[in-house]
Protein backbone atom coordinates (compact mmCIF):
# COMPACT_ATOMS: atom_id res chain seq x y z
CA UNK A 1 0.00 0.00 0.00
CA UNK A 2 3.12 2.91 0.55
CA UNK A 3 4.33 1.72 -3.05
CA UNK A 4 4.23 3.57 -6.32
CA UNK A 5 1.50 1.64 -8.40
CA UNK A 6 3.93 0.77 -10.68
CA UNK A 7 5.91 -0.79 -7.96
CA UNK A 8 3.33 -3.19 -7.27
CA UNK A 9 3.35 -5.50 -10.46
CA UNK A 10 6.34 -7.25 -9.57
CA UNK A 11 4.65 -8.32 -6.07
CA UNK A 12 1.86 -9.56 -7.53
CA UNK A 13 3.23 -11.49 -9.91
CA UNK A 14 5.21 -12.96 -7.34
CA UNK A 15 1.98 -14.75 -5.23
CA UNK A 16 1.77 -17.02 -7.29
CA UNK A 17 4.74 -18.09 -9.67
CA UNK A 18 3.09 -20.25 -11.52
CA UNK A 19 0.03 -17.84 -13.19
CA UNK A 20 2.07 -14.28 -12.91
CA UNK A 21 0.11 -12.79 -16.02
CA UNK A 22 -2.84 -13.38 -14.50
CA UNK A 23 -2.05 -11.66 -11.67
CA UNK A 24 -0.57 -8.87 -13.54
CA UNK A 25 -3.75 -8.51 -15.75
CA UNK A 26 -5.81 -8.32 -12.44
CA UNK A 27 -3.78 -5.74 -10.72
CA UNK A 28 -3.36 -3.61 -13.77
CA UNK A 29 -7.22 -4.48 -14.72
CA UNK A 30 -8.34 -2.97 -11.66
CA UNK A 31 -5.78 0.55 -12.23
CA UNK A 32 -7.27 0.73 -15.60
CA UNK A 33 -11.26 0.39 -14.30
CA UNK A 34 -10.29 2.98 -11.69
CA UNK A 35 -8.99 5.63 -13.99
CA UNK A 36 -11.40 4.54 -16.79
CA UNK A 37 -8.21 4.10 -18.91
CA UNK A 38 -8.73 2.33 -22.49
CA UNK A 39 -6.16 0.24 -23.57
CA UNK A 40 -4.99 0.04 -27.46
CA UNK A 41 -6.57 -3.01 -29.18
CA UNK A 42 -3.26 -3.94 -29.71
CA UNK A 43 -2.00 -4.20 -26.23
CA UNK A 44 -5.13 -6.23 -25.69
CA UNK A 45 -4.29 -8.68 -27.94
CA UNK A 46 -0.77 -9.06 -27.17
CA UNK A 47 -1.95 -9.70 -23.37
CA UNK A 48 -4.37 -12.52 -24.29
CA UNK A 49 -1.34 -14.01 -26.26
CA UNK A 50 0.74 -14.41 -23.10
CA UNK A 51 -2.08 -14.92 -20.95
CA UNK A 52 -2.76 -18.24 -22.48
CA UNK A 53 0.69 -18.80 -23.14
CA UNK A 54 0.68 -18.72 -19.03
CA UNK A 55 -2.12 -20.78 -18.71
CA UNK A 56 -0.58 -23.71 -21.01
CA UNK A 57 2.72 -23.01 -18.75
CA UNK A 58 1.06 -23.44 -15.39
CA UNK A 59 -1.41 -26.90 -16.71
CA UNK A 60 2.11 -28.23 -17.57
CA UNK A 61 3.91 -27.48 -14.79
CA UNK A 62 0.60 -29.00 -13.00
CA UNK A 63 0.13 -32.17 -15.24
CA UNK A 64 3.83 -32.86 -14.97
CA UNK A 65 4.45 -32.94 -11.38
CA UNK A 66 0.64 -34.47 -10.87
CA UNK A 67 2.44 -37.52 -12.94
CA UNK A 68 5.54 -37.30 -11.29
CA UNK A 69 3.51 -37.92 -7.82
CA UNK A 70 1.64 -40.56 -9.19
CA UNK A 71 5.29 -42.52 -10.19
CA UNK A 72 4.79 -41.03 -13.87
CA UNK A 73 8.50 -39.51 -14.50
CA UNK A 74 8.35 -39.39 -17.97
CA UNK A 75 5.75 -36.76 -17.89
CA UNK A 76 7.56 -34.66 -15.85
CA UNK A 77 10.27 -34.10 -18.51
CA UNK A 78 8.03 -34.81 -21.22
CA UNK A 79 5.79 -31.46 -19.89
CA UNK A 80 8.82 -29.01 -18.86
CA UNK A 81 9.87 -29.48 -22.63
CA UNK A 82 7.01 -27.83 -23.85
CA UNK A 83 7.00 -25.52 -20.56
CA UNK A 84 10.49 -24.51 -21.80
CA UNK A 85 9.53 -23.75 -25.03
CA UNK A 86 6.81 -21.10 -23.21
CA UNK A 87 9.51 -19.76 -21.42
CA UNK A 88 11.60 -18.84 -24.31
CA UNK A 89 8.95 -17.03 -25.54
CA UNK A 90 8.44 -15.00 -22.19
CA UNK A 91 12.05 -14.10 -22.22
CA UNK A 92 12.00 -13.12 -26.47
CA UNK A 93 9.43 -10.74 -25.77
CA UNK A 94 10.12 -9.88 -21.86
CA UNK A 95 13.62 -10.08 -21.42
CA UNK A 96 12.69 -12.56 -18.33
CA UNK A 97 11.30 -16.53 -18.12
CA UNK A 98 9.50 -15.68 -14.78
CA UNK A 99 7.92 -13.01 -13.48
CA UNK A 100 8.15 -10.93 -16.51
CA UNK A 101 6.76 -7.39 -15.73
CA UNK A 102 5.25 -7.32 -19.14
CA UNK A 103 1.57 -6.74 -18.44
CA UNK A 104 1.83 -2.75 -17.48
CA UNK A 105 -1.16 -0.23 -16.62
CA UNK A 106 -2.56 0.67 -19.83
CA UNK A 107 -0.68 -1.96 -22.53
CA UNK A 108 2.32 -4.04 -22.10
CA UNK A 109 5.87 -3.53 -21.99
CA UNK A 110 6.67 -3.22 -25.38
CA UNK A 111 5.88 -4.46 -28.77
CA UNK A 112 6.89 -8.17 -29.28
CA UNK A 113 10.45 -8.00 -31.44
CA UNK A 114 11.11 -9.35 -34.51
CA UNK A 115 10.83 -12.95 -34.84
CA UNK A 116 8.53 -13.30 -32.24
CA UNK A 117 5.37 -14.16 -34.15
CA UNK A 118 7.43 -17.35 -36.47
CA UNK A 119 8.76 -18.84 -32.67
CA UNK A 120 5.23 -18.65 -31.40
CA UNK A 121 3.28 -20.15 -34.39
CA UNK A 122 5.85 -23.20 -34.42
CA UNK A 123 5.26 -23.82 -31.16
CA UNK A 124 1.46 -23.87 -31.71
CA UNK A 125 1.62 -26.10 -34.40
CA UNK A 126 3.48 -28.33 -31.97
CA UNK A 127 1.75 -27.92 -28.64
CA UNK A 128 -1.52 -29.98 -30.20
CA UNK A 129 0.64 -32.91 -30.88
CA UNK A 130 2.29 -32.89 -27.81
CA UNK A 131 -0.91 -32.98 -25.80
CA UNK A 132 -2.19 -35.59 -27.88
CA UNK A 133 0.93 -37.64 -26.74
CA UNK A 134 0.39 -36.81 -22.89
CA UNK A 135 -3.13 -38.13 -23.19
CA UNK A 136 -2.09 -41.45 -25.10
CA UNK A 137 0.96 -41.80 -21.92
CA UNK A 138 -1.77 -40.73 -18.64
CA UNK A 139 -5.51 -42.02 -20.48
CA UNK A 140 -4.61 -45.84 -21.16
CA UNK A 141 -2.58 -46.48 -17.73
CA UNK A 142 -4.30 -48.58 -15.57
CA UNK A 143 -2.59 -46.74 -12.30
CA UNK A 144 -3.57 -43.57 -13.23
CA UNK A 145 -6.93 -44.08 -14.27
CA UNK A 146 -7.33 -46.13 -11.10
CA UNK A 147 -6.32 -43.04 -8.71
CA UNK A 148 -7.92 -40.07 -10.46
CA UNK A 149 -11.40 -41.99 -11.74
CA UNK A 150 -13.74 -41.64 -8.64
CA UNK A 151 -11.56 -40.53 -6.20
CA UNK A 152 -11.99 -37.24 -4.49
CA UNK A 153 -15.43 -35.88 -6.27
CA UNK A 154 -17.02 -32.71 -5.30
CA UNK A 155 -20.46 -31.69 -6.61
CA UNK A 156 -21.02 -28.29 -7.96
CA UNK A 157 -22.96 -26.86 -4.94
CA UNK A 158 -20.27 -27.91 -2.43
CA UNK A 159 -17.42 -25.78 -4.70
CA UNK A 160 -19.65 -22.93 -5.00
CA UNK A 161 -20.35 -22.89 -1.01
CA UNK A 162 -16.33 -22.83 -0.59
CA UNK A 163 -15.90 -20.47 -2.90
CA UNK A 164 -13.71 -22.65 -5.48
CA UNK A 165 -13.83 -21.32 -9.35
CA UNK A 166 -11.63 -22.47 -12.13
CA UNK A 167 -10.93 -26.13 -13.59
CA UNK A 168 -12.09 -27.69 -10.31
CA UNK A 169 -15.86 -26.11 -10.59
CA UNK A 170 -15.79 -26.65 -14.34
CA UNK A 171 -15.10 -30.15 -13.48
CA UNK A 172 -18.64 -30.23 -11.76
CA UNK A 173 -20.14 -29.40 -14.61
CA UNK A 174 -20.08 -25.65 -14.32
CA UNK A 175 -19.38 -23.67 -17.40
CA UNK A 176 -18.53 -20.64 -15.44
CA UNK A 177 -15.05 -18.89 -17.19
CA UNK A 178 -14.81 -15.03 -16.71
CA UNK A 179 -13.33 -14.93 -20.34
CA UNK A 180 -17.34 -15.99 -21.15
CA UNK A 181 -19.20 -14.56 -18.24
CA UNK A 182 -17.43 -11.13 -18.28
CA UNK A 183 -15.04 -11.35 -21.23
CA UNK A 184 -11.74 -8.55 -20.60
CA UNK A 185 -8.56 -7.74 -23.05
CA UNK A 186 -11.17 -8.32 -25.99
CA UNK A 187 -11.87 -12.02 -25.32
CA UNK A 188 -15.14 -11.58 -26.71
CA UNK A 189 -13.15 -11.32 -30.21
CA UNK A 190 -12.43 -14.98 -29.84
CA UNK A 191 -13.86 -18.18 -30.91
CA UNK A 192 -12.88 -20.94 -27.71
CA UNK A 193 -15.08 -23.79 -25.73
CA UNK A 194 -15.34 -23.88 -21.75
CA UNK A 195 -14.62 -27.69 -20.93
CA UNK A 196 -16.48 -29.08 -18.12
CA UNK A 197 -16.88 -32.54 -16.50
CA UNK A 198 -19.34 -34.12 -15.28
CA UNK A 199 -18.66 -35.62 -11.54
CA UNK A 200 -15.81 -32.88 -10.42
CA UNK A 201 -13.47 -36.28 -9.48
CA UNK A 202 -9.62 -36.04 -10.08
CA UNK A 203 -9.93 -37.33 -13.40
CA UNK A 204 -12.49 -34.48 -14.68
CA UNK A 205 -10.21 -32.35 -13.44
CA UNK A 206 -7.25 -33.81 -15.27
CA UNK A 207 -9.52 -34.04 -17.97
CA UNK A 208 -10.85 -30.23 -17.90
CA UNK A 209 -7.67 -28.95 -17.72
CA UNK A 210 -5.91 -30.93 -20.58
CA UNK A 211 -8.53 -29.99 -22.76
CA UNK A 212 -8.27 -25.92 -21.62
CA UNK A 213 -4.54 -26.44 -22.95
CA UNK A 214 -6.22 -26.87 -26.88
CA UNK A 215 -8.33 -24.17 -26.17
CA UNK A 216 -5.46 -22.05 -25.48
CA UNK A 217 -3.80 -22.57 -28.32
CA UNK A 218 -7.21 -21.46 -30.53
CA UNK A 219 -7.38 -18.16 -28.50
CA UNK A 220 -3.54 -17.56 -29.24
CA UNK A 221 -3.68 -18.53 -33.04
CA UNK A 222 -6.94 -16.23 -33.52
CA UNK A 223 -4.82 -13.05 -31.57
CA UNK A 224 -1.53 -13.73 -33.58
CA UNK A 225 -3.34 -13.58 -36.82
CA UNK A 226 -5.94 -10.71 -35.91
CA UNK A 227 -3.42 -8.93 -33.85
CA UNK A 228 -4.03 -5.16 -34.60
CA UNK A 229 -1.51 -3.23 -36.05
């Protein structure tokens, strides 16, 4: 609170290393609403890019070490490959893998450098394939499907009285997404599905989430090619 606004991106970004666009976007969100400050359709666009370049990040980082606990160790490297490949592309356009400072109030940083747009379109041709791949290692394994299907299943009204949103509640079966329910950074431009389960066990949730990580990579391919000049 005795900080410069300015001064405060970095700490946010830093409660929760895994998701620090989104906490970025939130903090500089709420500047912008308070000053009624429009930001350039360009900006926008470039934010939704890394914001679901985050979110593919973080479901790795999740999926791979949600293997590695279940005695999976191949998706642990398997998942940081493609994690690696997201941080390259943090650090092309950032100057940092983590904690990147890019989101600012009203835009971003700066304008993504030359070369940018050809290292991010090869990795979404790839990231399909490799998903594809994690789901042929995790969906035919006996062991996993044993301790995820069933186990730990929470109905929509119990996540809504605790106050849970995200994958988990879309794993009960609710559709609810702020990107749909109160679209931001232009979101409304873009053409995505809301994955939900059905029973909200571990295995919707795996499910949910691996299926967000396609998603992502529509939403990023539809902002590289309509990016505004």
């Amino acid at each position: 609170e005795g900080k410069a606004y300015w001064k405060v991106i970095p700490i946010v970004e830093r409660m929760d290393y895994l998701s620090y666009y989104f906490n970025a976007m939130a903090f500089c969100g709420a500047v912008e609403t308070l000053l009624e400050l429009e930001v350039p359709a360009r900006a926008q666009y470039l934010r939704v890019i890394h914001l679901e370049l985050n979110r593919i990040m973080s479901h790795l980082v999740w999926l791979g070490t949600s293997a590695l606990d279940l005695g999976a160790i191949s998706m642990f490297w398997y998942c940081f490959r493609e994690r690696e490949k997201i941080l390259d592309l943090f650090e092309m356009s950032s100057g940092q893998r983590m904690h990147t400072r890019y989101i600012q109030v009203g835009g971003v940083f700066e304008d993504i450098p030359s070369g940018f747009a050809a290292k991010l379109r090869a990795f979404l041709a790839n990231m399909p394939t490799r998903a594809d791949q994690y789901a042929d290692l995790l969906e035919k394994n006996q062991i996993v499907f044993e301790r995820l299907h069933g186990t730990c299943p929470l109905d929509e009204a119990t996540l809504l009285k605790l106050g849970v949103t995200g994958p988990l509640l879309r794993a009960a079966g609710n559709p609810w997404d702020l990107r749909k329910a109160d679209p931001y950074s232009s979101y409304d431009h873009f053409d995505f599905k809301i994955p939900v389960g059905t029973v909200g066990d571990n295995y919707d949730r795996y499910r949910v989430r691996h299926a967000e990580i396609y998603e992502s990579v529509k939403i990023i391919s539809q902002a590289l090619e309509g990016l505004p000049e």
